[in-house]
PDB file of N, CA and C in Angstrom:
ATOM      1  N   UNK A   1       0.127  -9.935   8.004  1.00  0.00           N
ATOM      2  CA  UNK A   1      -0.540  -9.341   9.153  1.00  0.00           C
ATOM      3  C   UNK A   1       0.446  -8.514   9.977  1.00  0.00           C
ATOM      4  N   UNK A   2       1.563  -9.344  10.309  1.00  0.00           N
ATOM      5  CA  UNK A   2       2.554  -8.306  10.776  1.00  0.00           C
ATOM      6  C   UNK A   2       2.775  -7.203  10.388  1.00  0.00           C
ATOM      7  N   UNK A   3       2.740  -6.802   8.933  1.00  0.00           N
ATOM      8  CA  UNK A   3       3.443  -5.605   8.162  1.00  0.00           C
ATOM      9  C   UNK A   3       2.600  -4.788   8.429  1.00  0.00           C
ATOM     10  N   UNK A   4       0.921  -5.205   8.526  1.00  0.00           N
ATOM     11  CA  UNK A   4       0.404  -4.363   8.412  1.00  0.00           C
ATOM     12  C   UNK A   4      -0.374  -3.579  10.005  1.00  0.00           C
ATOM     13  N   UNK A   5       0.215  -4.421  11.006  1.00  0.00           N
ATOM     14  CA  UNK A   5       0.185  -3.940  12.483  1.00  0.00           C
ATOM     15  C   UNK A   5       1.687  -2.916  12.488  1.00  0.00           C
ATOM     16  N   UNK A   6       2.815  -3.236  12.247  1.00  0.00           N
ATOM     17  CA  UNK A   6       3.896  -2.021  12.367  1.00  0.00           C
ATOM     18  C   UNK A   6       3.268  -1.109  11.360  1.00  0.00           C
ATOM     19  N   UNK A   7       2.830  -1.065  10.213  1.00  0.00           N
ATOM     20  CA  UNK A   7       2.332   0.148   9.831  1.00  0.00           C
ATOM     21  C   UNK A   7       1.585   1.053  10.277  1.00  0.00           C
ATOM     22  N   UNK A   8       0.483  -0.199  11.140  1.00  0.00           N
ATOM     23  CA  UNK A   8      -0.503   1.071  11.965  1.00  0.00           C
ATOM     24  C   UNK A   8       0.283   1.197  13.127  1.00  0.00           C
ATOM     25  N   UNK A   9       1.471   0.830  13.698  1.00  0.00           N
ATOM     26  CA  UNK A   9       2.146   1.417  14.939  1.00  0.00           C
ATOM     27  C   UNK A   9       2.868   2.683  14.628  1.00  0.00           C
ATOM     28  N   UNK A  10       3.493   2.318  13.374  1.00  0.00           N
ATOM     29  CA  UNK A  10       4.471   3.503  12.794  1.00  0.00           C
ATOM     30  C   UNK A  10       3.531   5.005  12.849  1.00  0.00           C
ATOM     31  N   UNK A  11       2.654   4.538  12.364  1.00  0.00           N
ATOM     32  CA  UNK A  11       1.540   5.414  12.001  1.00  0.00           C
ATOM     33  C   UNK A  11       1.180   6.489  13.315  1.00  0.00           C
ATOM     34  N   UNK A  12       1.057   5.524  14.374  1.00  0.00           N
ATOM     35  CA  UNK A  12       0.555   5.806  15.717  1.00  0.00           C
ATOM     36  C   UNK A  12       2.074   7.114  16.448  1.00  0.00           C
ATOM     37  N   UNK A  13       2.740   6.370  16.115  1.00  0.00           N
ATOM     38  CA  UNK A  13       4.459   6.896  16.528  1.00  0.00           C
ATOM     39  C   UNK A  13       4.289   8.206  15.718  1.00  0.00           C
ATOM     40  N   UNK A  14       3.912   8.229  14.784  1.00  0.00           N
ATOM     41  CA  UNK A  14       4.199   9.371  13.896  1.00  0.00           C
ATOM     42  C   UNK A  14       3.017  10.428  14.234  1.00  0.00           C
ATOM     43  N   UNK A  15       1.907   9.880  14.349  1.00  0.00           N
ATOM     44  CA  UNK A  15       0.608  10.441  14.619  1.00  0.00           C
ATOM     45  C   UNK A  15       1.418  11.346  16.447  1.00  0.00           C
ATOM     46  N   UNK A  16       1.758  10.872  17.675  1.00  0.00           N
ATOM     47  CA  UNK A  16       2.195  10.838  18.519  1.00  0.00           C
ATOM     48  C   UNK A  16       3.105  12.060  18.187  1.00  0.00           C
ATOM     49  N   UNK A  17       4.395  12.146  17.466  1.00  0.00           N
ATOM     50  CA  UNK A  17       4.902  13.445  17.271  1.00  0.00           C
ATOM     51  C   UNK A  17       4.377  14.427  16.823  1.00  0.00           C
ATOM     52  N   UNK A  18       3.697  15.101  16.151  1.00  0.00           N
ATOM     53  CA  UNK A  18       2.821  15.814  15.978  1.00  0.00           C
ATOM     54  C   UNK A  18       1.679  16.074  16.384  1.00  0.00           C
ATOM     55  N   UNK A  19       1.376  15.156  17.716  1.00  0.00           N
ATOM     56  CA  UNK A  19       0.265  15.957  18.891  1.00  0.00           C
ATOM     57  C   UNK A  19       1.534  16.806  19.376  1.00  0.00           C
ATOM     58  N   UNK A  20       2.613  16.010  19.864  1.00  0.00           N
ATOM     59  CA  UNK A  20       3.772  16.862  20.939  1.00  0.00           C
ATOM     60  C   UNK A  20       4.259  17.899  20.536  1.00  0.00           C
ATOM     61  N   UNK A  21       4.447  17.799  18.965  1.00  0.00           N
ATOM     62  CA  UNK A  21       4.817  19.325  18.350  1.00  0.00           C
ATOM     63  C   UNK A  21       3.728  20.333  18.386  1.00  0.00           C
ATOM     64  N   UNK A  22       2.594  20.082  18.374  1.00  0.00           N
ATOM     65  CA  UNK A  22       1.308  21.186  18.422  1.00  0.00           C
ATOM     66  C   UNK A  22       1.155  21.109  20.224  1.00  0.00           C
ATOM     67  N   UNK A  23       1.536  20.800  20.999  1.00  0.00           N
ATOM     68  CA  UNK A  23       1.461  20.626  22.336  1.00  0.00           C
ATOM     69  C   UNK A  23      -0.104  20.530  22.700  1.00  0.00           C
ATOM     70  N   UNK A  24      -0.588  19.492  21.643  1.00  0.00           N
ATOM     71  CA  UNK A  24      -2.184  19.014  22.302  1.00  0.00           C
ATOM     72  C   UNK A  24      -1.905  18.477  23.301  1.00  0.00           C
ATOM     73  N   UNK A  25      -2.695  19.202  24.533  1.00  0.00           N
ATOM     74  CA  UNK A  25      -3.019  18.902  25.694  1.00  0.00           C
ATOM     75  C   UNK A  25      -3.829  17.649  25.777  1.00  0.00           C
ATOM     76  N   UNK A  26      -4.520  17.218  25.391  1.00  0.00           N
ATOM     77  CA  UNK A  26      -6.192  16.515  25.495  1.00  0.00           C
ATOM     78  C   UNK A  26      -5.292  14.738  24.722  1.00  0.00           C
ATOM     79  N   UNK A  27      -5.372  14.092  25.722  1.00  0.00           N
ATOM     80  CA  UNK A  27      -5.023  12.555  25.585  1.00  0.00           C
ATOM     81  C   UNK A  27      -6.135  11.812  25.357  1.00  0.00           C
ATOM     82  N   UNK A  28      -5.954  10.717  24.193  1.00  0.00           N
ATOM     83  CA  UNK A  28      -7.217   9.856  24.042  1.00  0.00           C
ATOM     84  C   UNK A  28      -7.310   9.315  25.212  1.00  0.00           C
ATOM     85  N   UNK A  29      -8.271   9.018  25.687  1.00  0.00           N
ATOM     86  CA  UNK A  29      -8.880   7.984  27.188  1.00  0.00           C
ATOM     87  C   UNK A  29      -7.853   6.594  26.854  1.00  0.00           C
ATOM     88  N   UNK A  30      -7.698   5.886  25.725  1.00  0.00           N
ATOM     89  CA  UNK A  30      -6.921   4.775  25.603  1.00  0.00           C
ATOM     90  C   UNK A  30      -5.577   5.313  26.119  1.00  0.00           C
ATOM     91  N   UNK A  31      -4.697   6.644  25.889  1.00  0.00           N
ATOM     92  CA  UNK A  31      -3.766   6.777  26.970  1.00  0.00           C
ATOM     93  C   UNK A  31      -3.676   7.276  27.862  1.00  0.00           C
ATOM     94  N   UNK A  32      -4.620   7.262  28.553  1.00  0.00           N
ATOM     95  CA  UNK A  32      -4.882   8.142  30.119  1.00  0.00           C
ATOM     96  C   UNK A  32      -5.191   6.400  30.951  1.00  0.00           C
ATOM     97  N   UNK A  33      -5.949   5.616  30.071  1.00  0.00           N
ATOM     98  CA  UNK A  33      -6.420   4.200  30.497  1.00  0.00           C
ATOM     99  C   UNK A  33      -4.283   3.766  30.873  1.00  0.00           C
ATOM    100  N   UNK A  34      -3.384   3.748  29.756  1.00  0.00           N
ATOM    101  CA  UNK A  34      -2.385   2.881  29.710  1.00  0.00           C
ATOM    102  C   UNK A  34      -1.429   3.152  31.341  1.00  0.00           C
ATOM    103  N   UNK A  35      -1.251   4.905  31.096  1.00  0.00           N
ATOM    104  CA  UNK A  35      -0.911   5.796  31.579  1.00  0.00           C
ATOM    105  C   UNK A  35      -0.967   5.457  33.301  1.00  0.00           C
ATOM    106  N   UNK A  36      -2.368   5.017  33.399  1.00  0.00           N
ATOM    107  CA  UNK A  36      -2.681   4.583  34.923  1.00  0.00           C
ATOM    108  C   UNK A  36      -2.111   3.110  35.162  1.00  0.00           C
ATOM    109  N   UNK A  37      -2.221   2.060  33.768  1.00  0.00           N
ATOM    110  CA  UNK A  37      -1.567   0.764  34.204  1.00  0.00           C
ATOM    111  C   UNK A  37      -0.174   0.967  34.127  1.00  0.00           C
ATOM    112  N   UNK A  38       0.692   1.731  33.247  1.00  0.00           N
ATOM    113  CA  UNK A  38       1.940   1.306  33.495  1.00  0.00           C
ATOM    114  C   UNK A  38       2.651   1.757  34.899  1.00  0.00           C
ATOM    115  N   UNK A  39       2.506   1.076  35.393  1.00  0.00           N
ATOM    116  CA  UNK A  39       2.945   1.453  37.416  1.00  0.00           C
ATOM    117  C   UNK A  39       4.217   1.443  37.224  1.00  0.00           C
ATOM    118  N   UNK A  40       5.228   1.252  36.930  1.00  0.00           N
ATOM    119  CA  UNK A  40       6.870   1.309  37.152  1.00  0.00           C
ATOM    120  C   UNK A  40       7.315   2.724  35.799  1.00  0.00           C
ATOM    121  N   UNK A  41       6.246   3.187  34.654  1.00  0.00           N
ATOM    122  CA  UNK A  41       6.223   4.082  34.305  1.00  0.00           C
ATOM    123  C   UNK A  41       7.639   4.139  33.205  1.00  0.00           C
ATOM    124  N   UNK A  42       7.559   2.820  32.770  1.00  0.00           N
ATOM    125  CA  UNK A  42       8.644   2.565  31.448  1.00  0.00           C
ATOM    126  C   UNK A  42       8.208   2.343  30.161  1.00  0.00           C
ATOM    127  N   UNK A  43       6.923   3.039  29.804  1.00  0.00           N
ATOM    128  CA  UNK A  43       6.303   3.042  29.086  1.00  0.00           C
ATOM    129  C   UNK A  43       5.957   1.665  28.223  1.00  0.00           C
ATOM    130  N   UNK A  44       5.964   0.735  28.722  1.00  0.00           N
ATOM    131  CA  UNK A  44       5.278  -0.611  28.182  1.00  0.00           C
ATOM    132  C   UNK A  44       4.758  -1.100  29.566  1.00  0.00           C
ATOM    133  N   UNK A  45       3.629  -2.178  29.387  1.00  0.00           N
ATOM    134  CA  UNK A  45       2.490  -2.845  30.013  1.00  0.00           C
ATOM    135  C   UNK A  45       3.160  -3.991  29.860  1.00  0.00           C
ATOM    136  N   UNK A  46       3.914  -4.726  31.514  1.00  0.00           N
ATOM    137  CA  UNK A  46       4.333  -5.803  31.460  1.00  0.00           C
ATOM    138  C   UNK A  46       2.601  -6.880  31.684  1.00  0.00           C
ATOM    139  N   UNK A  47       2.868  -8.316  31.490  1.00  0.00           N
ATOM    140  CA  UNK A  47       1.489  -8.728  32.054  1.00  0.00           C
ATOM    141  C   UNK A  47       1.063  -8.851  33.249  1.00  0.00           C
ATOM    142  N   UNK A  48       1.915  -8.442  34.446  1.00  0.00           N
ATOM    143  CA  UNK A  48       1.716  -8.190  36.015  1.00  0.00           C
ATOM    144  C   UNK A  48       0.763  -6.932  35.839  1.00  0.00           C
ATOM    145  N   UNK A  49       1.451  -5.969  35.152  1.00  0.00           N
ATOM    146  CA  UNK A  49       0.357  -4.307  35.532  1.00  0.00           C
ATOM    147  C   UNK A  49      -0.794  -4.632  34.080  1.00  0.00           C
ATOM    148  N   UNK A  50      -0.797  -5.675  33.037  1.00  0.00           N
ATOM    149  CA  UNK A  50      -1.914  -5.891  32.644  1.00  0.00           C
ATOM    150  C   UNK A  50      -3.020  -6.707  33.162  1.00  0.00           C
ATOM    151  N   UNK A  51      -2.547  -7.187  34.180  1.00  0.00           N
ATOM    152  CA  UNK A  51      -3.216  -8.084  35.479  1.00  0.00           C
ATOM    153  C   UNK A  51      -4.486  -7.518  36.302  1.00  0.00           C
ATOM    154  N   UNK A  52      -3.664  -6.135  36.168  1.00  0.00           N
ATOM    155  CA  UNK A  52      -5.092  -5.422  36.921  1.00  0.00           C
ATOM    156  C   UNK A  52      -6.514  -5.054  36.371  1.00  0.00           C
ATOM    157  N   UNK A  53      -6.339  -5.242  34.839  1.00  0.00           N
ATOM    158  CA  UNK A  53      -7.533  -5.154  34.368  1.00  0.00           C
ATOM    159  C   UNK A  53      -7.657  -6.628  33.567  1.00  0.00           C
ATOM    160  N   UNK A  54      -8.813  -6.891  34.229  1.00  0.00           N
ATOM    161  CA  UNK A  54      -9.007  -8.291  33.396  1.00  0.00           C
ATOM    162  C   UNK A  54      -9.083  -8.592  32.046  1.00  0.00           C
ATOM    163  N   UNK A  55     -10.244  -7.759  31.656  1.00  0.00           N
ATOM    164  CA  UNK A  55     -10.249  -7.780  30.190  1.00  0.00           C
ATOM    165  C   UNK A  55      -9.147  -7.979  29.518  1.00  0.00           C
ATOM    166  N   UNK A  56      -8.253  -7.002  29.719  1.00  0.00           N
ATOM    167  CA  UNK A  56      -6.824  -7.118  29.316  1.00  0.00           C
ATOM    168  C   UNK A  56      -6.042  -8.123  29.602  1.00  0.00           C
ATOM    169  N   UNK A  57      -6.217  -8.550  30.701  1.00  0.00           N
ATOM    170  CA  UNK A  57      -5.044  -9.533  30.745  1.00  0.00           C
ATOM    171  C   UNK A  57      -5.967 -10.533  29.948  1.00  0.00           C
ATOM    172  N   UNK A  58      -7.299 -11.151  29.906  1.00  0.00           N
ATOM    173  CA  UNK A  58      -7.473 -11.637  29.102  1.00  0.00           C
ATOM    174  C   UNK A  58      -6.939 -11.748  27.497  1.00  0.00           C
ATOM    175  N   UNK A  59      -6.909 -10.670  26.963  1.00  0.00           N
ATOM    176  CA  UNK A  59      -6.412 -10.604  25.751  1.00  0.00           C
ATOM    177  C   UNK A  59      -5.192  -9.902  25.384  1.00  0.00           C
ATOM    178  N   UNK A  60      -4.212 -10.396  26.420  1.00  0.00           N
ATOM    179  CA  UNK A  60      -2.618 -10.080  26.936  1.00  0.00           C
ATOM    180  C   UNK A  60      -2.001 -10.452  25.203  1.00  0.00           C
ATOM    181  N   UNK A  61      -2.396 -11.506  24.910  1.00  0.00           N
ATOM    182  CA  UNK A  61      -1.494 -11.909  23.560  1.00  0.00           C
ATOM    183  C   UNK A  61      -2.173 -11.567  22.294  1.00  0.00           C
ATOM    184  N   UNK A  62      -3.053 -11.148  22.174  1.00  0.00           N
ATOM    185  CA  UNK A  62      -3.482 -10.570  21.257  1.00  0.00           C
ATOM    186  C   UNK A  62      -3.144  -9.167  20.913  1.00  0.00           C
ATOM    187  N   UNK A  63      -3.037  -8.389  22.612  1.00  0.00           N
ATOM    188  CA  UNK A  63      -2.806  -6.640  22.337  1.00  0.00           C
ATOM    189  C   UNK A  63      -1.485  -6.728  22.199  1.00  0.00           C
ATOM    190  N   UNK A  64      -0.448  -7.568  22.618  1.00  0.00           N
ATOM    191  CA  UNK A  64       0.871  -7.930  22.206  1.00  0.00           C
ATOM    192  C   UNK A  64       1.098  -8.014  20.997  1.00  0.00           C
ATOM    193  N   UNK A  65       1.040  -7.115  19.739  1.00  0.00           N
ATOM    194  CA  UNK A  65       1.021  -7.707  18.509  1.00  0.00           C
ATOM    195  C   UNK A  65       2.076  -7.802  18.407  1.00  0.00           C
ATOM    196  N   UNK A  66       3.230  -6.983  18.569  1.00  0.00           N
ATOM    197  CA  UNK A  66       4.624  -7.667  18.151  1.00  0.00           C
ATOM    198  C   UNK A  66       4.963  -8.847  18.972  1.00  0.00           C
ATOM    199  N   UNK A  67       4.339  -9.663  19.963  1.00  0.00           N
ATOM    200  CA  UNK A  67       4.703 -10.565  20.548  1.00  0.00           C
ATOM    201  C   UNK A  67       6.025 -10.768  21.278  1.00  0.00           C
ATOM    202  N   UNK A  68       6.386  -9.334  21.883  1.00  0.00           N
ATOM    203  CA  UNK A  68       7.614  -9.277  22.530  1.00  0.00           C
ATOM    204  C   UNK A  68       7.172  -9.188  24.143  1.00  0.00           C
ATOM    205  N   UNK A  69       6.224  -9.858  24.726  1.00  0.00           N
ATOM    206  CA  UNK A  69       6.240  -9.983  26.052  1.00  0.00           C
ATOM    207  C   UNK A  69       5.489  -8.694  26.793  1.00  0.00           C
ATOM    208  N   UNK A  70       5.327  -7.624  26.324  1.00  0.00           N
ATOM    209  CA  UNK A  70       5.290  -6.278  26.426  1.00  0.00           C
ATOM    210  C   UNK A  70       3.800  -5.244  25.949  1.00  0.00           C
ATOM    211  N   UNK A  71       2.802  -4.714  26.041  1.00  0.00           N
ATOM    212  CA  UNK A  71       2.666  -4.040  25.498  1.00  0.00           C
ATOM    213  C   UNK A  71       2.984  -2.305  25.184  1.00  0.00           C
ATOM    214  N   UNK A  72       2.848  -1.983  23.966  1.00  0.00           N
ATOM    215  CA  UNK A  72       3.778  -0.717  24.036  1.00  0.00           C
ATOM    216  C   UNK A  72       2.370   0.067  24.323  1.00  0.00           C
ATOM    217  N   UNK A  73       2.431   1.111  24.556  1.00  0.00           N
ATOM    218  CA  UNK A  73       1.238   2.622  24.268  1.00  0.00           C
ATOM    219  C   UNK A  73       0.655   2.510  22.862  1.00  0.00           C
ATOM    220  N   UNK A  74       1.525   2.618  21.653  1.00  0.00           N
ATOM    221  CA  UNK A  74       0.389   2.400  20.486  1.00  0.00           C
ATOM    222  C   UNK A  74       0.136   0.597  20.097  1.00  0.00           C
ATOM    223  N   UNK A  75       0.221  -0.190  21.046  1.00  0.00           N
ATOM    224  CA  UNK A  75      -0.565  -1.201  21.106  1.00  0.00           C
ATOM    225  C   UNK A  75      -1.875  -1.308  21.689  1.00  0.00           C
ATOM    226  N   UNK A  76      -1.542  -0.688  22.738  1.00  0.00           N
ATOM    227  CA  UNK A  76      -2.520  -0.810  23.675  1.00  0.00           C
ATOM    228  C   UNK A  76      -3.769   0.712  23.184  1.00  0.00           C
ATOM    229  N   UNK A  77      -3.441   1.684  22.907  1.00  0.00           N
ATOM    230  CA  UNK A  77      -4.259   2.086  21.721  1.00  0.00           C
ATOM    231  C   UNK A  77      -5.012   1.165  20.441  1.00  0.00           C
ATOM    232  N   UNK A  78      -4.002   0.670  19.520  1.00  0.00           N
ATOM    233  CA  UNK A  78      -4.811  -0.379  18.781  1.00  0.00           C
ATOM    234  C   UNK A  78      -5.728  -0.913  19.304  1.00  0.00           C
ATOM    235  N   UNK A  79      -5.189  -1.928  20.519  1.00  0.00           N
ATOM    236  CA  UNK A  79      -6.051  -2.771  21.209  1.00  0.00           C
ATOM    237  C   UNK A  79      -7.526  -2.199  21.341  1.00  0.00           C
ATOM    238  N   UNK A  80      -7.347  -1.038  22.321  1.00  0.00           N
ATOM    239  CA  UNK A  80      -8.925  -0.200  23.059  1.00  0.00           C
ATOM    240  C   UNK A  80      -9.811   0.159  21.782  1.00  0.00           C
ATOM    241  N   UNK A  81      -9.353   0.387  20.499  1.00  0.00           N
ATOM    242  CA  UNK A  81      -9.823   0.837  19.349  1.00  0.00           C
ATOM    243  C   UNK A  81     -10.117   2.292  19.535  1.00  0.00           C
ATOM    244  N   UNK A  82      -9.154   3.114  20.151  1.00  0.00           N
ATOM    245  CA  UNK A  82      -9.240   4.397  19.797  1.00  0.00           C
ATOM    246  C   UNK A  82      -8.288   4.922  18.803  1.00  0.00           C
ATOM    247  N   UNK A  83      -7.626   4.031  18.257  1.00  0.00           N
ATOM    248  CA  UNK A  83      -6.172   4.124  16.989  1.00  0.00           C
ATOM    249  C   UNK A  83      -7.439   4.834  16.007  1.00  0.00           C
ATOM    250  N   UNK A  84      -8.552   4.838  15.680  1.00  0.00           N
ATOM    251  CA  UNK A  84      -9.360   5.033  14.559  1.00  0.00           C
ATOM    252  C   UNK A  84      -9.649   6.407  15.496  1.00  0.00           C
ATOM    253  N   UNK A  85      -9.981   6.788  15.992  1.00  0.00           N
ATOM    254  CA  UNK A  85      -9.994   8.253  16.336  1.00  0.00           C
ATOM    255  C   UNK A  85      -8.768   9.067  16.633  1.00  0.00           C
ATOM    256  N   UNK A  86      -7.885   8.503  16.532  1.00  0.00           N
ATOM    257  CA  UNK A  86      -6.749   9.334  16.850  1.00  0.00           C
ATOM    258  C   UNK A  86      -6.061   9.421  14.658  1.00  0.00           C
ATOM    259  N   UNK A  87      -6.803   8.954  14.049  1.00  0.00           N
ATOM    260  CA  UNK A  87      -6.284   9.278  12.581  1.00  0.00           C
ATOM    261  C   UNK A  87      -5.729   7.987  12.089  1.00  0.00           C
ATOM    262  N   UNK A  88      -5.692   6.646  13.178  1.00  0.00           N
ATOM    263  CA  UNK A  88      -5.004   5.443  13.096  1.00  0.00           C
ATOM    264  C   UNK A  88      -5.726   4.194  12.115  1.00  0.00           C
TER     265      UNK A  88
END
Protein backbone atom coordinates (compact mmCIF):
# COMPACT_ATOMS: atom_id res chain seq x y z
CA UNK A 1 0.00 0.00 0.00
CA UNK A 2 2.76 2.26 0.74
CA UNK A 3 4.51 1.81 -2.68
CA UNK A 4 1.66 2.38 -4.22
CA UNK A 5 0.60 5.89 -2.39
CA UNK A 6 4.45 7.33 -3.18
CA UNK A 7 3.74 6.35 -6.66
CA UNK A 8 0.64 8.29 -6.87
CA UNK A 9 2.59 11.19 -4.94
CA UNK A 10 5.56 10.93 -7.28
CA UNK A 11 3.12 11.06 -9.91
CA UNK A 12 1.39 14.18 -8.41
CA UNK A 13 5.12 15.90 -7.99
CA UNK A 14 5.74 15.18 -11.48
CA UNK A 15 2.23 15.97 -12.75
CA UNK A 16 2.96 19.53 -10.59
CA UNK A 17 6.16 20.34 -12.78
CA UNK A 18 4.70 20.42 -15.86
CA UNK A 19 1.61 22.57 -14.95
CA UNK A 20 4.66 25.15 -13.79
CA UNK A 21 6.53 24.59 -16.96
CA UNK A 22 3.33 25.33 -19.20
CA UNK A 23 2.55 28.19 -16.58
CA UNK A 24 -1.16 26.81 -16.10
CA UNK A 25 -2.73 29.40 -14.34
CA UNK A 26 -6.03 27.50 -13.23
CA UNK A 27 -5.39 25.42 -9.72
CA UNK A 28 -7.49 22.36 -8.87
CA UNK A 29 -10.01 23.64 -6.01
CA UNK A 30 -8.14 20.73 -3.84
CA UNK A 31 -5.15 23.34 -4.02
CA UNK A 32 -6.76 26.55 -3.65
CA UNK A 33 -8.80 24.41 -0.60
CA UNK A 34 -4.87 23.47 0.93
CA UNK A 35 -3.51 26.83 -0.07
CA UNK A 36 -6.10 28.63 2.34
CA UNK A 37 -5.31 25.97 5.28
CA UNK A 38 -1.70 26.11 5.23
CA UNK A 39 -1.57 29.48 7.48
CA UNK A 40 2.27 29.63 8.32
CA UNK A 41 2.60 28.85 4.38
CA UNK A 42 5.39 25.94 4.58
CA UNK A 43 3.70 24.04 2.39
CA UNK A 44 2.48 21.09 4.62
CA UNK A 45 -0.89 20.96 6.81
CA UNK A 46 0.23 20.63 10.40
CA UNK A 47 -3.00 19.10 12.45
CA UNK A 48 -3.58 22.64 14.23
CA UNK A 49 -4.34 24.34 10.53
CA UNK A 50 -6.09 20.83 9.73
CA UNK A 51 -8.23 21.71 12.76
CA UNK A 52 -10.05 24.20 10.98
CA UNK A 53 -11.82 22.01 8.83
CA UNK A 54 -13.40 19.25 10.51
CA UNK A 55 -13.84 16.81 8.07
CA UNK A 56 -10.26 16.87 7.82
CA UNK A 57 -9.13 16.84 10.94
CA UNK A 58 -11.37 14.02 11.21
CA UNK A 59 -9.48 12.02 8.78
CA UNK A 60 -6.01 13.72 9.84
CA UNK A 61 -4.39 10.06 9.73
CA UNK A 62 -5.65 8.74 6.95
CA UNK A 63 -4.77 11.96 4.51
CA UNK A 64 -1.34 11.53 6.30
CA UNK A 65 -0.35 8.69 4.13
CA UNK A 66 3.22 8.83 4.70
CA UNK A 67 2.43 9.10 8.37
CA UNK A 68 4.97 11.78 9.06
CA UNK A 69 2.78 14.06 11.24
CA UNK A 70 2.21 16.40 8.24
CA UNK A 71 0.13 16.64 5.35
CA UNK A 72 1.92 17.50 2.11
CA UNK A 73 -0.20 19.33 -1.02
CA UNK A 74 -0.21 16.05 -3.10
CA UNK A 75 -1.70 14.36 -0.06
CA UNK A 76 -4.11 16.44 0.59
CA UNK A 77 -5.02 16.34 -3.20
CA UNK A 78 -5.20 12.47 -2.93
CA UNK A 79 -7.22 12.92 0.05
CA UNK A 80 -10.10 15.57 -1.66
CA UNK A 81 -10.04 13.07 -4.72
CA UNK A 82 -9.15 15.55 -7.22
CA UNK A 83 -5.60 13.47 -7.85
CA UNK A 84 -8.04 11.67 -10.62
CA UNK A 85 -8.67 14.89 -12.39
CA UNK A 86 -5.52 16.30 -12.27
CA UNK A 87 -4.13 12.87 -14.45
CA UNK A 88 -3.46 11.22 -10.78
Amino acid sequence: MKKIVICMLAGLMTGAAVAEETKEPEMLAAEAEFVSLDANKNGALSKQEADLDAKLAAAFAEADADQDGEISKAEYILYSGDATAAGG
